[in-house]
N, C-alpha and C. Protein backbone atom coordinates (compact mmCIF):
# COMPACT_ATOMS: atom_id res chain seq x y z
N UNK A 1 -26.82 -47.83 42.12
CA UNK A 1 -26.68 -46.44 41.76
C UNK A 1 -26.96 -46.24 40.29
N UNK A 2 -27.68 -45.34 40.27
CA UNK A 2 -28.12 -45.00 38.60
C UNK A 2 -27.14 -44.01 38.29
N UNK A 3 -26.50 -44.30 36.78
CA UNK A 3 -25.22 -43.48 36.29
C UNK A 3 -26.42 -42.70 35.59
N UNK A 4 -25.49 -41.04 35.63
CA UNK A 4 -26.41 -40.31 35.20
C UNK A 4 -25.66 -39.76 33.48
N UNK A 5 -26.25 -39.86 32.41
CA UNK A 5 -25.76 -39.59 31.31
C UNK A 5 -25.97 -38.56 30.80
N UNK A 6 -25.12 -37.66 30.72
CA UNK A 6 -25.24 -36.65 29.40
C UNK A 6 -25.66 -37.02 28.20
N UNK A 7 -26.31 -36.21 27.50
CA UNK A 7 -26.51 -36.40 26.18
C UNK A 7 -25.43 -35.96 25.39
N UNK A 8 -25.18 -36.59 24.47
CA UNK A 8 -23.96 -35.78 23.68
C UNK A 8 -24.56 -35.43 22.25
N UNK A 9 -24.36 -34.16 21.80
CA UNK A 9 -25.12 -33.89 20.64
C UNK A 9 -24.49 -34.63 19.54
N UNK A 10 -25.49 -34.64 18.82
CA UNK A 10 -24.91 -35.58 17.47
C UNK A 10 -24.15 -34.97 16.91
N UNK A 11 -23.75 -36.29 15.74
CA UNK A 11 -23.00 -35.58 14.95
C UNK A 11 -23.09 -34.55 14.15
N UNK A 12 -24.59 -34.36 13.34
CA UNK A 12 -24.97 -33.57 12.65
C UNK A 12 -25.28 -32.31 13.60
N UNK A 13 -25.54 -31.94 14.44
CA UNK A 13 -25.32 -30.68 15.02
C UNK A 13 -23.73 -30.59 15.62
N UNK A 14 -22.84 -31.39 15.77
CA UNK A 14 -21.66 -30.84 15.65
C UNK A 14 -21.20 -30.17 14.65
N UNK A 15 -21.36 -30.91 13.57
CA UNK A 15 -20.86 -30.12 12.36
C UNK A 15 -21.77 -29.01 11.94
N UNK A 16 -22.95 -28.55 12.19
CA UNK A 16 -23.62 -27.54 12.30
C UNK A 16 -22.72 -26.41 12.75
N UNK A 17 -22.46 -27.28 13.92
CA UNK A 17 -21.91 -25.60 15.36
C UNK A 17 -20.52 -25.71 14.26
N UNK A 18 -19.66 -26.77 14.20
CA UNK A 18 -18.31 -26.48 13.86
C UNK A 18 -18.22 -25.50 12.02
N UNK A 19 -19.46 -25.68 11.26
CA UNK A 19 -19.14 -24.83 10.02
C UNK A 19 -19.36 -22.88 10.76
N UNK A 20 -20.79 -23.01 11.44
CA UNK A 20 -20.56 -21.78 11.72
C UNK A 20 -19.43 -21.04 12.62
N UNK A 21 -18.90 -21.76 13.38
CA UNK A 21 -18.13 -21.69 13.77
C UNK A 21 -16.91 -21.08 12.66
N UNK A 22 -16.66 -21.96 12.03
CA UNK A 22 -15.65 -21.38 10.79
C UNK A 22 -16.18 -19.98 10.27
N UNK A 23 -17.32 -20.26 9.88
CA UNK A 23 -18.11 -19.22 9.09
C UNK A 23 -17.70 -17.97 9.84
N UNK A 24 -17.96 -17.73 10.99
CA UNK A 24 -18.03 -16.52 12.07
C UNK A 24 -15.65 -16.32 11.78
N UNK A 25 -15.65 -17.25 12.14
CA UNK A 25 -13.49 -17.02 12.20
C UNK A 25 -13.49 -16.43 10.92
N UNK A 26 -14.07 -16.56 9.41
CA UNK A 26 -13.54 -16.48 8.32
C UNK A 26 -14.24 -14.88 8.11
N UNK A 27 -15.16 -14.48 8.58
CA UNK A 27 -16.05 -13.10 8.97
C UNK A 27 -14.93 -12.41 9.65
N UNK A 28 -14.59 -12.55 10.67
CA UNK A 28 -13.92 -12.11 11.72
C UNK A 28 -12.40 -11.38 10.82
N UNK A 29 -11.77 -12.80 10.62
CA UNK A 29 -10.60 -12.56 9.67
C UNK A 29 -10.39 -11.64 8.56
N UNK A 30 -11.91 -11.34 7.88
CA UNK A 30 -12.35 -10.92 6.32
C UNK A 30 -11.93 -9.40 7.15
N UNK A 31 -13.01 -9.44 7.98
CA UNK A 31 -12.93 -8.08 8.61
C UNK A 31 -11.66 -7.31 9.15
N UNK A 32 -11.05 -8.39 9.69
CA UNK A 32 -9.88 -7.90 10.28
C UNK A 32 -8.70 -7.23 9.01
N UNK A 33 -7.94 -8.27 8.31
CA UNK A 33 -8.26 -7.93 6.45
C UNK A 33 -8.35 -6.46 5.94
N UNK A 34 -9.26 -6.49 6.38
CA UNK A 34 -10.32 -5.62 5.45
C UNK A 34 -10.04 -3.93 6.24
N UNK A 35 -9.79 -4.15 7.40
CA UNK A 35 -9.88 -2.91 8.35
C UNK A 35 -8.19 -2.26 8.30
N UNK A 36 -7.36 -4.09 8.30
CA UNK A 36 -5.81 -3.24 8.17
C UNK A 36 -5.61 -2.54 6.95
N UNK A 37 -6.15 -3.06 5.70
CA UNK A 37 -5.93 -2.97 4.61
C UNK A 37 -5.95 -1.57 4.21
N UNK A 38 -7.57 -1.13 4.55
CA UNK A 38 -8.10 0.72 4.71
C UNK A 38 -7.25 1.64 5.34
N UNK A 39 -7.07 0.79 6.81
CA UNK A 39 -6.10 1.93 7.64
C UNK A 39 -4.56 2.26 7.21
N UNK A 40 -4.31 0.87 6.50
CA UNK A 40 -2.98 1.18 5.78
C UNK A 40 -2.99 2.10 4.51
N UNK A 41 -3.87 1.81 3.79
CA UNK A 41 -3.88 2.90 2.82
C UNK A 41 -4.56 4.06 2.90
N UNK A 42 -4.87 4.22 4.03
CA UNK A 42 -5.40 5.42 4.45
C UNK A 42 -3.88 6.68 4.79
N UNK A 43 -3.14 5.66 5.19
CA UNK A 43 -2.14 6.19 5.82
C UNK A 43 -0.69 6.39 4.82
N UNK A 44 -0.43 5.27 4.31
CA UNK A 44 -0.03 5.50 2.28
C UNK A 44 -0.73 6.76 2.11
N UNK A 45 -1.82 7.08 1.93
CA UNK A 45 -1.88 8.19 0.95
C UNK A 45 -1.57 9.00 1.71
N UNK A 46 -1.86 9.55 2.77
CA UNK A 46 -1.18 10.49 3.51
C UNK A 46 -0.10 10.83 3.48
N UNK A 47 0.54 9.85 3.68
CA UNK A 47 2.14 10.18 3.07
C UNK A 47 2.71 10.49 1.84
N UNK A 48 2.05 9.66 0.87
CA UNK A 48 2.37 9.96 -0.58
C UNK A 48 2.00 11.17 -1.14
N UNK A 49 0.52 11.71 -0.51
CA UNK A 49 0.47 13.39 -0.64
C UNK A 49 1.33 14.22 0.13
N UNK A 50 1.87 14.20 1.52
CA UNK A 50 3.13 15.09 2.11
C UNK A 50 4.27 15.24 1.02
N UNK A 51 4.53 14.28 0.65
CA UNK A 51 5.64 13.54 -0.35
C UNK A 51 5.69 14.30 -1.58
N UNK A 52 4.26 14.18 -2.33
CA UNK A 52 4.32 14.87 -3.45
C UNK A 52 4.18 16.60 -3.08
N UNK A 53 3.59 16.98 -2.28
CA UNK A 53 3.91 18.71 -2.16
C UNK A 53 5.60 18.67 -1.59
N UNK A 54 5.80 18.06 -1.17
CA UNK A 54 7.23 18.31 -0.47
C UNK A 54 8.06 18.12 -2.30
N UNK A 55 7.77 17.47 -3.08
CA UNK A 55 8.58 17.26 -3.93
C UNK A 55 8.64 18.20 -4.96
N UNK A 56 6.77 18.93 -5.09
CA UNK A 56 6.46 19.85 -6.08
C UNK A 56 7.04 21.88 -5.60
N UNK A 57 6.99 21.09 -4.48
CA UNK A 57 7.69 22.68 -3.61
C UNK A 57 8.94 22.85 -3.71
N UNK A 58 10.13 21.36 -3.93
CA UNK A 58 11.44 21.55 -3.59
C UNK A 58 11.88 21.85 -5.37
N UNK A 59 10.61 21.15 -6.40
CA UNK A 59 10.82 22.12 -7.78
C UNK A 59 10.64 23.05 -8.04
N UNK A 60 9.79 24.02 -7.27
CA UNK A 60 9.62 25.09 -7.43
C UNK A 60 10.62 26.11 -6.86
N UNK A 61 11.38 25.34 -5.67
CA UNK A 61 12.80 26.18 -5.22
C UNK A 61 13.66 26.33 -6.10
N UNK A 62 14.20 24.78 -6.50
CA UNK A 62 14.93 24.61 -7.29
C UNK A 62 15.20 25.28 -9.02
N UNK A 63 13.76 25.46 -9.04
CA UNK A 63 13.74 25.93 -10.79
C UNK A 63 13.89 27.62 -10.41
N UNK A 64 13.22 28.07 -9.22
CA UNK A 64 13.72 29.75 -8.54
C UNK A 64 15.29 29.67 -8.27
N UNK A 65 15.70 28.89 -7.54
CA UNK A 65 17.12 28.76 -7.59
C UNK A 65 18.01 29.28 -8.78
N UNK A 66 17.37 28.52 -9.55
CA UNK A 66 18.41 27.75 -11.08
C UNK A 66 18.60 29.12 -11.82
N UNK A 67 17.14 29.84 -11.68
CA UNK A 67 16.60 30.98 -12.25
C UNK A 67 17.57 32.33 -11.78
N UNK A 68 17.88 32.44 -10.69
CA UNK A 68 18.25 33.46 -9.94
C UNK A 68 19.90 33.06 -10.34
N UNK A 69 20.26 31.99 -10.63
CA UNK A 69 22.00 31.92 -10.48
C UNK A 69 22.13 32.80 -12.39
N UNK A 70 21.40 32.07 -12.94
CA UNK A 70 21.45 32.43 -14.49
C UNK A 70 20.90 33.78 -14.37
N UNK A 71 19.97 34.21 -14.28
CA UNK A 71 19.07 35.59 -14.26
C UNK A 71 18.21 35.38 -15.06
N UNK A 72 17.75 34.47 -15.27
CA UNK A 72 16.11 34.45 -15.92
C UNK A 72 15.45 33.07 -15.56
N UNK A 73 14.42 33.32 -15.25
CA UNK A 73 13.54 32.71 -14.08
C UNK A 73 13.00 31.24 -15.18
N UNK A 74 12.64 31.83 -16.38
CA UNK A 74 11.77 30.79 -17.57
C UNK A 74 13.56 30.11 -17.63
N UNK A 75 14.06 30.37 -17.84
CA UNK A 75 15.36 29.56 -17.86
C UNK A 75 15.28 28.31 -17.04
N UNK A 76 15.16 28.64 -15.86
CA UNK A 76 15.20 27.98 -14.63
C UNK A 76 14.48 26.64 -14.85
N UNK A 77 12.94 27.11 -14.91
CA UNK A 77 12.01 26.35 -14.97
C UNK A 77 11.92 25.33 -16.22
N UNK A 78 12.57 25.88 -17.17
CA UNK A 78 12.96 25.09 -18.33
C UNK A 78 14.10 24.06 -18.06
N UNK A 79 15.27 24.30 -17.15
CA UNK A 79 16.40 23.33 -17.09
C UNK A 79 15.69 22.36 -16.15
N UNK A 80 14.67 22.75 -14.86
CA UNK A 80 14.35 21.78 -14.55
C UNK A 80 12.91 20.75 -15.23
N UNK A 81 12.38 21.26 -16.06
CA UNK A 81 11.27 20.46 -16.63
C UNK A 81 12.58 19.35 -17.89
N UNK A 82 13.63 19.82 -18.43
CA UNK A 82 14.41 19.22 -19.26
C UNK A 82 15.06 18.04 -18.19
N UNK A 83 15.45 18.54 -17.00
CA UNK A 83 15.58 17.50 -15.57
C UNK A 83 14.66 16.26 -15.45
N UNK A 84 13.25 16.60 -15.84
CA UNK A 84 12.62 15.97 -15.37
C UNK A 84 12.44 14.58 -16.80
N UNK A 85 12.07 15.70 -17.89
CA UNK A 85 12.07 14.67 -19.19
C UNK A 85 13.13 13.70 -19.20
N UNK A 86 14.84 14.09 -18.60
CA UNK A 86 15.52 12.95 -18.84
C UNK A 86 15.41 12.04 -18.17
N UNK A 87 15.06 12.01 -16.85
CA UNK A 87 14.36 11.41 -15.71
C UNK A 87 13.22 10.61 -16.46
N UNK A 88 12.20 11.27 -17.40
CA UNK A 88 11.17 9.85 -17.65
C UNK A 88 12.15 9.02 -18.63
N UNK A 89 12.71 9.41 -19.77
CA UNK A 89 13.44 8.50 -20.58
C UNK A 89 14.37 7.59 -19.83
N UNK A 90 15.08 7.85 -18.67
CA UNK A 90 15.37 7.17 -17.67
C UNK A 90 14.87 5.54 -17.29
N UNK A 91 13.81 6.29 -16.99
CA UNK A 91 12.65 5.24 -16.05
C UNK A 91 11.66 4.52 -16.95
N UNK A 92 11.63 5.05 -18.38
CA UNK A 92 11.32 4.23 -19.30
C UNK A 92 12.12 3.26 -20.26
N UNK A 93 13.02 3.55 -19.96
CA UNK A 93 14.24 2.13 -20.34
C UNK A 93 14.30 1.27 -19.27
N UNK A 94 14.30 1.24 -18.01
CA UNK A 94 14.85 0.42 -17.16
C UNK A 94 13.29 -0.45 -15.95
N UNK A 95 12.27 0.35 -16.84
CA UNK A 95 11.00 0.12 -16.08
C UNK A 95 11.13 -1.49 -15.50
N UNK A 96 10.75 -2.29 -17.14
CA UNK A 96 10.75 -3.71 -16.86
C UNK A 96 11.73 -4.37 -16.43
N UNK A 97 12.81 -3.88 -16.81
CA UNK A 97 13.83 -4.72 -15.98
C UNK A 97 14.10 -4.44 -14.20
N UNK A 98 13.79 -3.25 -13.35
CA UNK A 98 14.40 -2.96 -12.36
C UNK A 98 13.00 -2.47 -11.44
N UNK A 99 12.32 -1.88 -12.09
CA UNK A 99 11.40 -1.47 -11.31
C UNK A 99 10.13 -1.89 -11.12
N UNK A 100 9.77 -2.72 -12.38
CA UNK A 100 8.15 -3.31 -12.13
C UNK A 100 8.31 -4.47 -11.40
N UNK A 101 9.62 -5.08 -11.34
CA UNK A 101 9.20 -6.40 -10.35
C UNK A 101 9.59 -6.41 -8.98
N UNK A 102 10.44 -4.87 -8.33
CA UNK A 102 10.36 -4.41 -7.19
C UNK A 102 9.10 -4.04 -6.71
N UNK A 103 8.54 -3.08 -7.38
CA UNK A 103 7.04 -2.78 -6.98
C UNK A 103 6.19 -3.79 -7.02
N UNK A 104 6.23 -4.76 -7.68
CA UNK A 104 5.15 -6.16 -7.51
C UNK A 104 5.43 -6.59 -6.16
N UNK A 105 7.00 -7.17 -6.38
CA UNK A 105 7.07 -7.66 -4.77
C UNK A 105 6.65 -6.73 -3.99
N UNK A 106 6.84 -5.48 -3.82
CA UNK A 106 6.81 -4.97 -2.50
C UNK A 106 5.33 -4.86 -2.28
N UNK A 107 4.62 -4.78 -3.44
CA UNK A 107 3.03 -4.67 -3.48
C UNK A 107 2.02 -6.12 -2.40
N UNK A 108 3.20 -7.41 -2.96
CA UNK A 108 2.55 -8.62 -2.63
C UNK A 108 2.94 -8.65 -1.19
N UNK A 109 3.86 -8.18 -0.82
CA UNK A 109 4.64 -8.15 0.76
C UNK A 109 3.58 -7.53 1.35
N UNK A 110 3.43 -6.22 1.12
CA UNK A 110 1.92 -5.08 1.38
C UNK A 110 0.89 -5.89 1.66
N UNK A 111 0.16 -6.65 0.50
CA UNK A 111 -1.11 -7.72 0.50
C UNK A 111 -0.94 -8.85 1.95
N UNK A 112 0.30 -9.57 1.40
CA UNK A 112 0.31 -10.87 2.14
C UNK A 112 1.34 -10.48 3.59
N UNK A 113 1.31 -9.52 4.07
CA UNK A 113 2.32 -9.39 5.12
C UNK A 113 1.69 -10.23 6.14
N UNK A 114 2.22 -10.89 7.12
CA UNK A 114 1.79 -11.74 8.62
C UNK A 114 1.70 -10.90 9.40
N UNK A 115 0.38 -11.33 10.38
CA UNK A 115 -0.06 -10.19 11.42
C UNK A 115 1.32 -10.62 12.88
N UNK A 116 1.21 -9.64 13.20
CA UNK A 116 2.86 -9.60 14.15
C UNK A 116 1.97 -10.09 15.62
């Protein structure tokens, strides 16, 4: 009986098929990457604009509010812009210590999160 043999491809076309092979997974991956990355910040900004009219509207109540309890409206708008200035002096004392290395992490969590 004659054994019948396959050929087995060499080595050098194994490693042919096996780089593209990678090549095509690391495409695939880039893309994949690349597609959450957009749709997520597609969707961040969406929110962060609801966010900011919701925030610029609830100053504009608030400084009408403030306005109407005192009876003058520039009043109003003045206690809350003075609101707001103590608010940056705030957030500019405590930036580096409390807040820039929350936002890094949460930035790198964002980048490097594991697909579920």
């Amino acid at each position: 009986m004659e054994e019948q043999k396959e050929e087995q491809p060499g080595l050098t076309d194994q490693l042919k098929e096996y780089v593209e092979t990678r090549i095509k997974l690391a495409r695939y991956q880039a893309i994949d990457k690349g597609t959450s990355f957009f749709a997520n910040l597609i969707t961040e900004v969406f929110v962060l604009i609801c966010m900011g009219l919701t925030f610029f509207f609830a100053t504009i109540t608030l400084a009408l509010f403030l306005g109407h309890l005192i009876g003058s409206y520039w009043i109003g708008f003045g206690l809350v812009a003075l609101l707001y200035l103590i608010l940056a002096i705030a957030v500019s004392y405590t930036k580096d210590k409390y807040l820039e290395p929350r936002i890094i992490n949460f930035l790198l969590r964002k980048i490097f999160k594991p697909k579920k």
